[in-house]
PDB file of N, CA and C in Angstrom:
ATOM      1  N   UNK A   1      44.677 -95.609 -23.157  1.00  0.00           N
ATOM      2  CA  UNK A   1      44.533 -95.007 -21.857  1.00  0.00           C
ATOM      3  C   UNK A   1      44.568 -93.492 -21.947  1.00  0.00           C
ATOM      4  N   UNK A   2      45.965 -92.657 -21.566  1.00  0.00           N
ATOM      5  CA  UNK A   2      45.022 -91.458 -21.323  1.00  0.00           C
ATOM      6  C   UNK A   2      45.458 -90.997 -22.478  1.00  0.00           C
ATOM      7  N   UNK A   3      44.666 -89.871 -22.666  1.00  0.00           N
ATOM      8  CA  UNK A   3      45.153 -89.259 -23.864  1.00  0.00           C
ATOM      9  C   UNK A   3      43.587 -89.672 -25.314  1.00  0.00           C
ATOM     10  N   UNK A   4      43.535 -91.142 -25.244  1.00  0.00           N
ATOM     11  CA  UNK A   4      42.432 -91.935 -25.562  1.00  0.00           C
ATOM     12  C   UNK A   4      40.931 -91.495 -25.698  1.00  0.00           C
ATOM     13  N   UNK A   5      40.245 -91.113 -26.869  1.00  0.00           N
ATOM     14  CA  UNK A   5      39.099 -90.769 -27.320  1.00  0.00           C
ATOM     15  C   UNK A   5      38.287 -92.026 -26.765  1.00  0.00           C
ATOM     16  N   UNK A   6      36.884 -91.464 -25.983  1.00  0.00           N
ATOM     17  CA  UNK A   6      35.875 -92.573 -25.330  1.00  0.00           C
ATOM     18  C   UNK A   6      36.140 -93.511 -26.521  1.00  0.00           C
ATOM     19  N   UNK A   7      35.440 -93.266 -27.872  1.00  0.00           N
ATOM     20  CA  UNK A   7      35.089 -94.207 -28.562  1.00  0.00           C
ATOM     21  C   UNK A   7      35.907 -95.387 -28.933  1.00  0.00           C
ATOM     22  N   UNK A   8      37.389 -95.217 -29.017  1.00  0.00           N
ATOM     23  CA  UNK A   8      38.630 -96.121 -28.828  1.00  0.00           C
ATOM     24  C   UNK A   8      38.658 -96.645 -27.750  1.00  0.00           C
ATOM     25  N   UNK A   9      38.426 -96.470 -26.281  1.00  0.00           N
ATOM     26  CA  UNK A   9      38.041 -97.097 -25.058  1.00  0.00           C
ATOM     27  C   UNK A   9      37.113 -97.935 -25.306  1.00  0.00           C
ATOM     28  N   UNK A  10      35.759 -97.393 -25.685  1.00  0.00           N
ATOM     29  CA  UNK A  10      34.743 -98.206 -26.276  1.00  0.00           C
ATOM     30  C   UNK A  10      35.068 -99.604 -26.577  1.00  0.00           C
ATOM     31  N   UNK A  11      36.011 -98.473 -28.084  1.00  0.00           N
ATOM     32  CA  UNK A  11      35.495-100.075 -28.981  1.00  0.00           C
ATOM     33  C   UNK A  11      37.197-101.239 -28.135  1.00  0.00           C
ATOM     34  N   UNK A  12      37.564-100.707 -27.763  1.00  0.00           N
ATOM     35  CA  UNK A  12      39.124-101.497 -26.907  1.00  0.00           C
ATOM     36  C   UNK A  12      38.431-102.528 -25.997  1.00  0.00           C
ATOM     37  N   UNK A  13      37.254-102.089 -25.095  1.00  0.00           N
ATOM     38  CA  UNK A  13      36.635-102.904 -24.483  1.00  0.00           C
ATOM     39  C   UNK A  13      35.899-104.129 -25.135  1.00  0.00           C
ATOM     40  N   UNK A  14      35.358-103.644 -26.011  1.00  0.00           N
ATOM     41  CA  UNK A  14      34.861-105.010 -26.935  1.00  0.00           C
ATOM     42  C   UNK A  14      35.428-105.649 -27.252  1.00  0.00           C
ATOM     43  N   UNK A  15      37.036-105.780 -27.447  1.00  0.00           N
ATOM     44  CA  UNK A  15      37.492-106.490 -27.601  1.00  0.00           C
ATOM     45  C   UNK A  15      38.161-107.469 -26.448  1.00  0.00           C
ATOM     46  N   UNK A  16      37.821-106.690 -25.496  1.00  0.00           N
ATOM     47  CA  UNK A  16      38.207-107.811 -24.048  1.00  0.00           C
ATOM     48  C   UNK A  16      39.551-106.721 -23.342  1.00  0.00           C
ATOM     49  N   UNK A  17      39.420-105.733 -23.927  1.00  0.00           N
ATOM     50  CA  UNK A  17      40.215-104.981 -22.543  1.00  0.00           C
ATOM     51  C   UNK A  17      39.808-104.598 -21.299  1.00  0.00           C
ATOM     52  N   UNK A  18      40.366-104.837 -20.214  1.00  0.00           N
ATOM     53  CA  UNK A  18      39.658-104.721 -19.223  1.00  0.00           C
ATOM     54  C   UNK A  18      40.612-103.682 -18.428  1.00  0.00           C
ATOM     55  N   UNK A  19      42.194-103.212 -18.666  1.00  0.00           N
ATOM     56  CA  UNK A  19      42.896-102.595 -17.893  1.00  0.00           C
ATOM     57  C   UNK A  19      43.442-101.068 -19.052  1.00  0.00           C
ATOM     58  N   UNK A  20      43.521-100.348 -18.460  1.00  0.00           N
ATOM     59  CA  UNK A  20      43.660 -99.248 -19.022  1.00  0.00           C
ATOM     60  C   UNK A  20      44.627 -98.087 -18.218  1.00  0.00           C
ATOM     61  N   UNK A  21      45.850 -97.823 -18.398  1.00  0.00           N
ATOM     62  CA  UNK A  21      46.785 -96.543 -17.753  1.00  0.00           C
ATOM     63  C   UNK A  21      46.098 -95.724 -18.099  1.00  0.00           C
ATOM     64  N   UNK A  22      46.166 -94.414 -16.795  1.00  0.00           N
ATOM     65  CA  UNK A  22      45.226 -93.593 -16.958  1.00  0.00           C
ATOM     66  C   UNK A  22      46.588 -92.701 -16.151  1.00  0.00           C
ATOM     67  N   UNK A  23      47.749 -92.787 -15.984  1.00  0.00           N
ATOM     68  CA  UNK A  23      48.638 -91.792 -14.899  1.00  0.00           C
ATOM     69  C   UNK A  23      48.345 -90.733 -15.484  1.00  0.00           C
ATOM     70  N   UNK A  24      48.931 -90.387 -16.640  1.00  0.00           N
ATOM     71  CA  UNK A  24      49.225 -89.079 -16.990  1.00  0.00           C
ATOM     72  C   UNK A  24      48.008 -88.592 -16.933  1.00  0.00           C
ATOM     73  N   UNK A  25      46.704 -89.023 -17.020  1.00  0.00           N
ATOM     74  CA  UNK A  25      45.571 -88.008 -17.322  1.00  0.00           C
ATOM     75  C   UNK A  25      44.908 -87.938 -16.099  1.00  0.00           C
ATOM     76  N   UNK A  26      45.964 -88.787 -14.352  1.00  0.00           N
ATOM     77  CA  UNK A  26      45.374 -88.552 -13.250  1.00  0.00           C
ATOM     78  C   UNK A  26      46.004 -87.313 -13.294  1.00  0.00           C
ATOM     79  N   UNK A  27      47.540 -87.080 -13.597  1.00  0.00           N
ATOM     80  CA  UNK A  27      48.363 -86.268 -13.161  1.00  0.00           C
ATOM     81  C   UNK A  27      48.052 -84.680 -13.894  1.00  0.00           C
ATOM     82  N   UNK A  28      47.551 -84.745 -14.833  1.00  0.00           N
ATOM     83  CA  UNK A  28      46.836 -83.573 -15.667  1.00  0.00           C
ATOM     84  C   UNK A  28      45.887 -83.219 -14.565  1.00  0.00           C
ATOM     85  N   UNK A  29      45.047 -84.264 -14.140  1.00  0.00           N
ATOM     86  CA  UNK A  29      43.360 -83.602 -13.679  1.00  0.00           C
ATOM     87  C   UNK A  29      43.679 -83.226 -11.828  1.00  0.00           C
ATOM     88  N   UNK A  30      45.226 -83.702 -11.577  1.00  0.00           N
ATOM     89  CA  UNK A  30      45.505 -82.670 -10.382  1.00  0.00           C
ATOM     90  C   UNK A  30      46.298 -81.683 -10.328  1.00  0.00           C
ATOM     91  N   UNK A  31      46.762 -81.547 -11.481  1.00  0.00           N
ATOM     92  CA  UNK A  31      47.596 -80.256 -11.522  1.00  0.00           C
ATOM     93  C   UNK A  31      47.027 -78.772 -11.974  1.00  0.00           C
ATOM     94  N   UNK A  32      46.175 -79.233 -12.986  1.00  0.00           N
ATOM     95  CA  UNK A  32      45.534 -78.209 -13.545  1.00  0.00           C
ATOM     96  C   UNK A  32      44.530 -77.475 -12.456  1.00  0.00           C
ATOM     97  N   UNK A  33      43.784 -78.249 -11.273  1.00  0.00           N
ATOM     98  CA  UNK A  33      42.875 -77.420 -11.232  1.00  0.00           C
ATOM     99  C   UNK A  33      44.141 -76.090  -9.882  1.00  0.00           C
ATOM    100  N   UNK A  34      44.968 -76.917  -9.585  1.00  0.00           N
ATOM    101  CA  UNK A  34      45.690 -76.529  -8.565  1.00  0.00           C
ATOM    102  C   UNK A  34      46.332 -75.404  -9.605  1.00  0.00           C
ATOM    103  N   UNK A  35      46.837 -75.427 -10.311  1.00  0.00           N
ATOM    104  CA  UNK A  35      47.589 -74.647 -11.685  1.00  0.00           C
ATOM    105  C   UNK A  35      46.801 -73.524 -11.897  1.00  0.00           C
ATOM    106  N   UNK A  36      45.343 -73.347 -11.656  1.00  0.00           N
ATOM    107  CA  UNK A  36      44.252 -72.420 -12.344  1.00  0.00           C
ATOM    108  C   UNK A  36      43.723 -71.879 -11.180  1.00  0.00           C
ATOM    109  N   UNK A  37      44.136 -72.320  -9.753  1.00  0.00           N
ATOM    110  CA  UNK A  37      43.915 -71.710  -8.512  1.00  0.00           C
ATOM    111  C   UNK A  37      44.805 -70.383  -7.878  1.00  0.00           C
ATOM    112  N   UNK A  38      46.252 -71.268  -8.552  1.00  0.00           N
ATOM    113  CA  UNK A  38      47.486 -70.061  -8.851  1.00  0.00           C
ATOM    114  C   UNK A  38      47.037 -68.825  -9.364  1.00  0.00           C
ATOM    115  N   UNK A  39      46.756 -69.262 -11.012  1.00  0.00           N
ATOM    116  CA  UNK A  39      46.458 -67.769 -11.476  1.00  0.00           C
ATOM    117  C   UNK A  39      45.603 -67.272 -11.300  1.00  0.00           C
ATOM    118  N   UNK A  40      44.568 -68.021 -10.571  1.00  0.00           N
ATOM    119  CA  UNK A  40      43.688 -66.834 -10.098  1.00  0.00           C
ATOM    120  C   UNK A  40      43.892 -66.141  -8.875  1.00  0.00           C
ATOM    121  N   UNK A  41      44.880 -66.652  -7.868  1.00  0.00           N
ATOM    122  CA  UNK A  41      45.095 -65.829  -6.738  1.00  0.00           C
ATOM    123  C   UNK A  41      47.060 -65.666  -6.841  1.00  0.00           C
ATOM    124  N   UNK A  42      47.405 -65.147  -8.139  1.00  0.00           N
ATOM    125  CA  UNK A  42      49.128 -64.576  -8.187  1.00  0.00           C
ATOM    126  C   UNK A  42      49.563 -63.822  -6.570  1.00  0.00           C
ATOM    127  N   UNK A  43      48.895 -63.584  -5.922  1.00  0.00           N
ATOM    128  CA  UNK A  43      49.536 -62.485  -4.708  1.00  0.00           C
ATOM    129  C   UNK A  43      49.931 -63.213  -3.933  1.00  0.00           C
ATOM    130  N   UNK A  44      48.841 -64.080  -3.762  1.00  0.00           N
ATOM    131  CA  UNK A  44      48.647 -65.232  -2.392  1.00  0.00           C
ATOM    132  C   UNK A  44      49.853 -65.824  -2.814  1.00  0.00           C
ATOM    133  N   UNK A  45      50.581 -65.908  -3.575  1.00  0.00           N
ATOM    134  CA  UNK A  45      51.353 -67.169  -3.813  1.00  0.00           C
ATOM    135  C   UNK A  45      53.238 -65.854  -4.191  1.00  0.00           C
ATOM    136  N   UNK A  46      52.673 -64.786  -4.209  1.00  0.00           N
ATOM    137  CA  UNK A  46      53.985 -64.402  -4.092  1.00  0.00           C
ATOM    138  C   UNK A  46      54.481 -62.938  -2.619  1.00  0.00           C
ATOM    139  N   UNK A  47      53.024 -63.135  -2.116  1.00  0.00           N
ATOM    140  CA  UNK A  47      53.380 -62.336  -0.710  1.00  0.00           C
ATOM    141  C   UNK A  47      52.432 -63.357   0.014  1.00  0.00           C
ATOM    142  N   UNK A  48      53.344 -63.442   1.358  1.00  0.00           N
ATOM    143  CA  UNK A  48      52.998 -64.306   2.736  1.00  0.00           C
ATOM    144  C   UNK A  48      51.644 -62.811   3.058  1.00  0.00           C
ATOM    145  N   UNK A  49      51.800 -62.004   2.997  1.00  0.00           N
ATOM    146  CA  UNK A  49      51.185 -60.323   3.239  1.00  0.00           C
ATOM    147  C   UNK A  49      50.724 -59.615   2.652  1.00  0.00           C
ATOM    148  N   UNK A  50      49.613 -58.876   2.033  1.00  0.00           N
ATOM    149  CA  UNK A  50      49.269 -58.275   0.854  1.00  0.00           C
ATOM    150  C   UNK A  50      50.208 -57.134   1.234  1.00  0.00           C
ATOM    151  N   UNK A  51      50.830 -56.893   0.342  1.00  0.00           N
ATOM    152  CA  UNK A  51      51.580 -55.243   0.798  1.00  0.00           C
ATOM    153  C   UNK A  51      51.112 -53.969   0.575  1.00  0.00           C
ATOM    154  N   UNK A  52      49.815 -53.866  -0.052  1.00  0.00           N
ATOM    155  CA  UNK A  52      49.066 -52.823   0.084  1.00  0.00           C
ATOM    156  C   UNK A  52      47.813 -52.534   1.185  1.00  0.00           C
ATOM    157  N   UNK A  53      47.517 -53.912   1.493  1.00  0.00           N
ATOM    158  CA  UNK A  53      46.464 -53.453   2.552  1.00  0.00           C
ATOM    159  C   UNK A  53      46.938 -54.119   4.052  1.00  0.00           C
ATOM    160  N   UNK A  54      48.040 -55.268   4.259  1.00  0.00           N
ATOM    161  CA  UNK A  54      48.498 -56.199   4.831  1.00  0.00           C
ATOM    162  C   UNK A  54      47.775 -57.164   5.655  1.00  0.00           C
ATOM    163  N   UNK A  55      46.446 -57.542   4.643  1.00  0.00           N
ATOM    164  CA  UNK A  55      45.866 -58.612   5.187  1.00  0.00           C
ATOM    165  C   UNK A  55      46.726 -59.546   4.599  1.00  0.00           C
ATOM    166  N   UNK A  56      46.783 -60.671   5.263  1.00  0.00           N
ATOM    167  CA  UNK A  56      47.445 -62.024   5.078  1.00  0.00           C
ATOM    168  C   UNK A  56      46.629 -63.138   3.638  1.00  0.00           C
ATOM    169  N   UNK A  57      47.348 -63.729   3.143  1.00  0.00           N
ATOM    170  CA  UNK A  57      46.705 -64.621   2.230  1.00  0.00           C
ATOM    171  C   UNK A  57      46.502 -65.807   3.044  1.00  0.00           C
ATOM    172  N   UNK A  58      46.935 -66.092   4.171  1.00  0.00           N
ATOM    173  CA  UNK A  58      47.074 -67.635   4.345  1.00  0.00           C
ATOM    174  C   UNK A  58      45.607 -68.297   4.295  1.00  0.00           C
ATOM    175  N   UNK A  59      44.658 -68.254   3.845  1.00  0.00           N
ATOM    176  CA  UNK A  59      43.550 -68.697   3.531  1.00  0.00           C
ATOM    177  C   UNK A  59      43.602 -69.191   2.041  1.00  0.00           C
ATOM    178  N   UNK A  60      44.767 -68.706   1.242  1.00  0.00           N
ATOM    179  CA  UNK A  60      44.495 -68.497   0.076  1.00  0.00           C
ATOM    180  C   UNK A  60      46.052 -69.695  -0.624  1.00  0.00           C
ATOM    181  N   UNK A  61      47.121 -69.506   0.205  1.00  0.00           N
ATOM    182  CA  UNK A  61      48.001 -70.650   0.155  1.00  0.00           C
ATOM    183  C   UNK A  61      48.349 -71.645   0.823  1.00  0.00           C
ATOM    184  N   UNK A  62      47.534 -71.358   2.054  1.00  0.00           N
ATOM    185  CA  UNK A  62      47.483 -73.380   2.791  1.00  0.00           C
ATOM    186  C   UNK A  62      47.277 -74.247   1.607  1.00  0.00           C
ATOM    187  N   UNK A  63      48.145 -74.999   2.007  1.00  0.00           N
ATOM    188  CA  UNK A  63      48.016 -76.273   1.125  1.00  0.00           C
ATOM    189  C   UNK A  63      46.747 -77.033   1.047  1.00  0.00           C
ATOM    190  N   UNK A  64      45.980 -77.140   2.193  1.00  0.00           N
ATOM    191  CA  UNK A  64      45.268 -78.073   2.167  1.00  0.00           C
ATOM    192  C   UNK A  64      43.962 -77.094   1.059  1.00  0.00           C
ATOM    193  N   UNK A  65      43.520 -76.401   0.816  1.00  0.00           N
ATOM    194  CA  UNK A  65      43.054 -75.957   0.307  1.00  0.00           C
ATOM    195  C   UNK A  65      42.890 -76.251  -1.585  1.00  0.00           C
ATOM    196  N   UNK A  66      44.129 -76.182  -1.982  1.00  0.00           N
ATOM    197  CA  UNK A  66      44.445 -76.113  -3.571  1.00  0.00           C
ATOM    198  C   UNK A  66      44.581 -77.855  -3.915  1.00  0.00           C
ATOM    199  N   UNK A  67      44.843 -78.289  -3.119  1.00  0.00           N
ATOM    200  CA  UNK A  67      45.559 -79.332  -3.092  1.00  0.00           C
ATOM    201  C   UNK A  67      44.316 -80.230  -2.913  1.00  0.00           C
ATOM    202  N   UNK A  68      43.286 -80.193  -2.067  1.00  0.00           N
ATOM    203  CA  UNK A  68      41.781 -80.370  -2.080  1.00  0.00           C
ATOM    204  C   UNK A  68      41.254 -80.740  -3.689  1.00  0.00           C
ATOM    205  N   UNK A  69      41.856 -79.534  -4.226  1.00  0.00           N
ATOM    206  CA  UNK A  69      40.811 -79.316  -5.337  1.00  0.00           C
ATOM    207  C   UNK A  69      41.450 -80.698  -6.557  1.00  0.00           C
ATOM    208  N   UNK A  70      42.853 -80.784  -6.575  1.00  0.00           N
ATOM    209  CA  UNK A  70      43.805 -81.549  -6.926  1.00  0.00           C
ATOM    210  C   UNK A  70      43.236 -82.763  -7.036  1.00  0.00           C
ATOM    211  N   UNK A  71      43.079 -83.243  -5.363  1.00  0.00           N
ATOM    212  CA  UNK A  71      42.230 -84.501  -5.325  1.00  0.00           C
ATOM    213  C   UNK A  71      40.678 -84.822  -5.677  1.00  0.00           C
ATOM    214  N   UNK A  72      40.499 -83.750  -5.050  1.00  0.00           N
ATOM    215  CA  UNK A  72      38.628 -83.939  -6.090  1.00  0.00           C
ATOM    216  C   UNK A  72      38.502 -84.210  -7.812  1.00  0.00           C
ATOM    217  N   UNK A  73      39.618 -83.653  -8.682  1.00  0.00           N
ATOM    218  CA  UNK A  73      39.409 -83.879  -9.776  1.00  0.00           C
ATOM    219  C   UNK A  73      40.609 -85.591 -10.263  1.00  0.00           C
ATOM    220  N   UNK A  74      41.115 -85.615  -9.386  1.00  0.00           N
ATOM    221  CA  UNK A  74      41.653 -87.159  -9.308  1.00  0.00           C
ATOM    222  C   UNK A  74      39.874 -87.942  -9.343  1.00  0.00           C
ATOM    223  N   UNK A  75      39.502 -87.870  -8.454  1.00  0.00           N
ATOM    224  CA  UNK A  75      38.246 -88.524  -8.349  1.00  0.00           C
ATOM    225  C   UNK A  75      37.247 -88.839  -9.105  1.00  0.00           C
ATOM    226  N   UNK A  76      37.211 -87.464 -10.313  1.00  0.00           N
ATOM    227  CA  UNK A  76      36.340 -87.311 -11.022  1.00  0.00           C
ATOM    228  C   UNK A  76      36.786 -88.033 -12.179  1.00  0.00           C
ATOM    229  N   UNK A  77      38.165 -87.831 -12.380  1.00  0.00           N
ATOM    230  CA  UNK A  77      38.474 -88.615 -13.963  1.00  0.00           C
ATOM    231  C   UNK A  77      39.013 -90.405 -13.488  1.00  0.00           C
ATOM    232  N   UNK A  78      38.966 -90.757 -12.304  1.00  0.00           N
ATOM    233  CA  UNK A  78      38.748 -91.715 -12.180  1.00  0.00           C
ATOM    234  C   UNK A  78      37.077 -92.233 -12.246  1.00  0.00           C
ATOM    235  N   UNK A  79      36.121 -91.797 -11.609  1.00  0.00           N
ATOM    236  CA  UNK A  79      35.205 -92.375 -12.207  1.00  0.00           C
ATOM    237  C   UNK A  79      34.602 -92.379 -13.565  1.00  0.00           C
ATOM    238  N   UNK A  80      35.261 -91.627 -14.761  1.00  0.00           N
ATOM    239  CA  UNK A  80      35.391 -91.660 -15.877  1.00  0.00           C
ATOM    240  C   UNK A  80      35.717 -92.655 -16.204  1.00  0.00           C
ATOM    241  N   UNK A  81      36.931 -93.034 -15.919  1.00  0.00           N
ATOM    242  CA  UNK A  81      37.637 -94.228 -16.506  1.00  0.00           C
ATOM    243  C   UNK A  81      36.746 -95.951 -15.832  1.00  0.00           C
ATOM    244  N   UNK A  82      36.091 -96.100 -15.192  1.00  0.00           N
ATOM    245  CA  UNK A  82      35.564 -97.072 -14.409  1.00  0.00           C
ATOM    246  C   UNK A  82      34.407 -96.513 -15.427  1.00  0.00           C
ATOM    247  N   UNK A  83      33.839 -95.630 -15.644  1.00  0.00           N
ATOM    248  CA  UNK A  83      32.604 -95.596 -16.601  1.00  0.00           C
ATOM    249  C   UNK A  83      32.855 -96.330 -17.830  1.00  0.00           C
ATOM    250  N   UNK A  84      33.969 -95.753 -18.435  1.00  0.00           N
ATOM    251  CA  UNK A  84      34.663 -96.195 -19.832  1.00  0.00           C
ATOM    252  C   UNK A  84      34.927 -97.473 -19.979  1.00  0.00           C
ATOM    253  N   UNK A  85      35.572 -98.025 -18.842  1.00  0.00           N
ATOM    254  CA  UNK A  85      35.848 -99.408 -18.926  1.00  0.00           C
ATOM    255  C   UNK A  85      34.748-100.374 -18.309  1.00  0.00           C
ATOM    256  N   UNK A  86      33.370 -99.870 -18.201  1.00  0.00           N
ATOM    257  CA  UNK A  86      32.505-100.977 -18.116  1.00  0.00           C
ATOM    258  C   UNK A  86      32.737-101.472 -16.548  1.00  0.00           C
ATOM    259  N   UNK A  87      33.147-100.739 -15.708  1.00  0.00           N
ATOM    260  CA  UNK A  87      33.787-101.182 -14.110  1.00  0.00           C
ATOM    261  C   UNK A  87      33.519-100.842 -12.870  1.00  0.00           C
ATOM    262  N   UNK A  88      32.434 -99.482 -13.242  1.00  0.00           N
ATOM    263  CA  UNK A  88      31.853 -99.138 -11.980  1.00  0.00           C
ATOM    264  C   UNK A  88      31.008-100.110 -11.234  1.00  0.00           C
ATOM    265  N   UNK A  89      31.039 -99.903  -9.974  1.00  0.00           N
ATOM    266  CA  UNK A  89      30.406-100.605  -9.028  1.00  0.00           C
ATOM    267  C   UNK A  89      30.975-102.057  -9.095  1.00  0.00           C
ATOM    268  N   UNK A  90      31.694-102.751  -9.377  1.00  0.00           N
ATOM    269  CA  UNK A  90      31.966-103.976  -9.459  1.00  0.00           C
ATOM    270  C   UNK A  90      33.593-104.057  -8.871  1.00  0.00           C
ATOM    271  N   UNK A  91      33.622-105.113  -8.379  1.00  0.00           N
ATOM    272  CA  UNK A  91      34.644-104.978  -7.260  1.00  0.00           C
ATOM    273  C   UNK A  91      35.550-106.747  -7.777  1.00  0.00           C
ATOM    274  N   UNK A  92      36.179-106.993  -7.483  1.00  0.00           N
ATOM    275  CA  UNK A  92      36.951-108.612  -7.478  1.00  0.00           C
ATOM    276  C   UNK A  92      37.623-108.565  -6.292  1.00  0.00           C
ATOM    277  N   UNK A  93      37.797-110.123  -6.005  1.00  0.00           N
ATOM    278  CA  UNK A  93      38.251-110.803  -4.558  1.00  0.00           C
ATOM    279  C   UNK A  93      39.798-110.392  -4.737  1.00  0.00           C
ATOM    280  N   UNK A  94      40.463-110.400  -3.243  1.00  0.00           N
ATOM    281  CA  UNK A  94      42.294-109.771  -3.293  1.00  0.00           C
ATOM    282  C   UNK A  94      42.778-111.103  -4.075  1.00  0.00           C
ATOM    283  N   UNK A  95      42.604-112.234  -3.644  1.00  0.00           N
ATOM    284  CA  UNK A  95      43.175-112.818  -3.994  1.00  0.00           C
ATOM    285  C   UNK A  95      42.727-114.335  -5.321  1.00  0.00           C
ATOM    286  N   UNK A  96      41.795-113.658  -5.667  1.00  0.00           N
ATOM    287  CA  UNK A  96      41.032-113.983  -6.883  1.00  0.00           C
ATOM    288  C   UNK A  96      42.266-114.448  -8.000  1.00  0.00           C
TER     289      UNK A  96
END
């Protein structure tokens, strides 16, 4: 699972794996982009106020914003993993 080179997914599937942990490499692909939003805006995140010009950041540390980006890359390395494991588009019954 995460951490896991495609080709070991690959060949894991041929052998009849069908389930694969993927936490830690959801929890990587929402932290980081939120992590790299930080350093690119350090002010926003340590004045409510720019103190040299005193426009406001709050465009720049609403949550919903960084946190956006968090979930979009949840999304993305999940459909990775549904690629990897041979699983996209295919669905099973709840109580199958």
């Amino acid at each position: 699972g995460s951490g896991s080179e495609a080709a070991k997914i690959e060949q894991a599937v041929g052998y009849g794996v069908f389930k694969m942990n993927i936490d830690t490499d959801t929890q990587f692909a929402f932290s980081k982009p939120i992590g790299d939003f930080v350093k690119a805006n350090p002010r926003a995140f340590e004045f409510q106020i720019d103190p040299d010009d005193g426009k406001p950041y709050k465009s720049l540390y609403d949550p919903r914003k960084y946190l956006r980006l968090g979930e979009e890359q949840v999304v993305v390395r999940l459909q990775q993993a549904f690629d990897e494991l041979g699983s996209k588009g295919k669905t099973i019954a709840a109580n199958a």
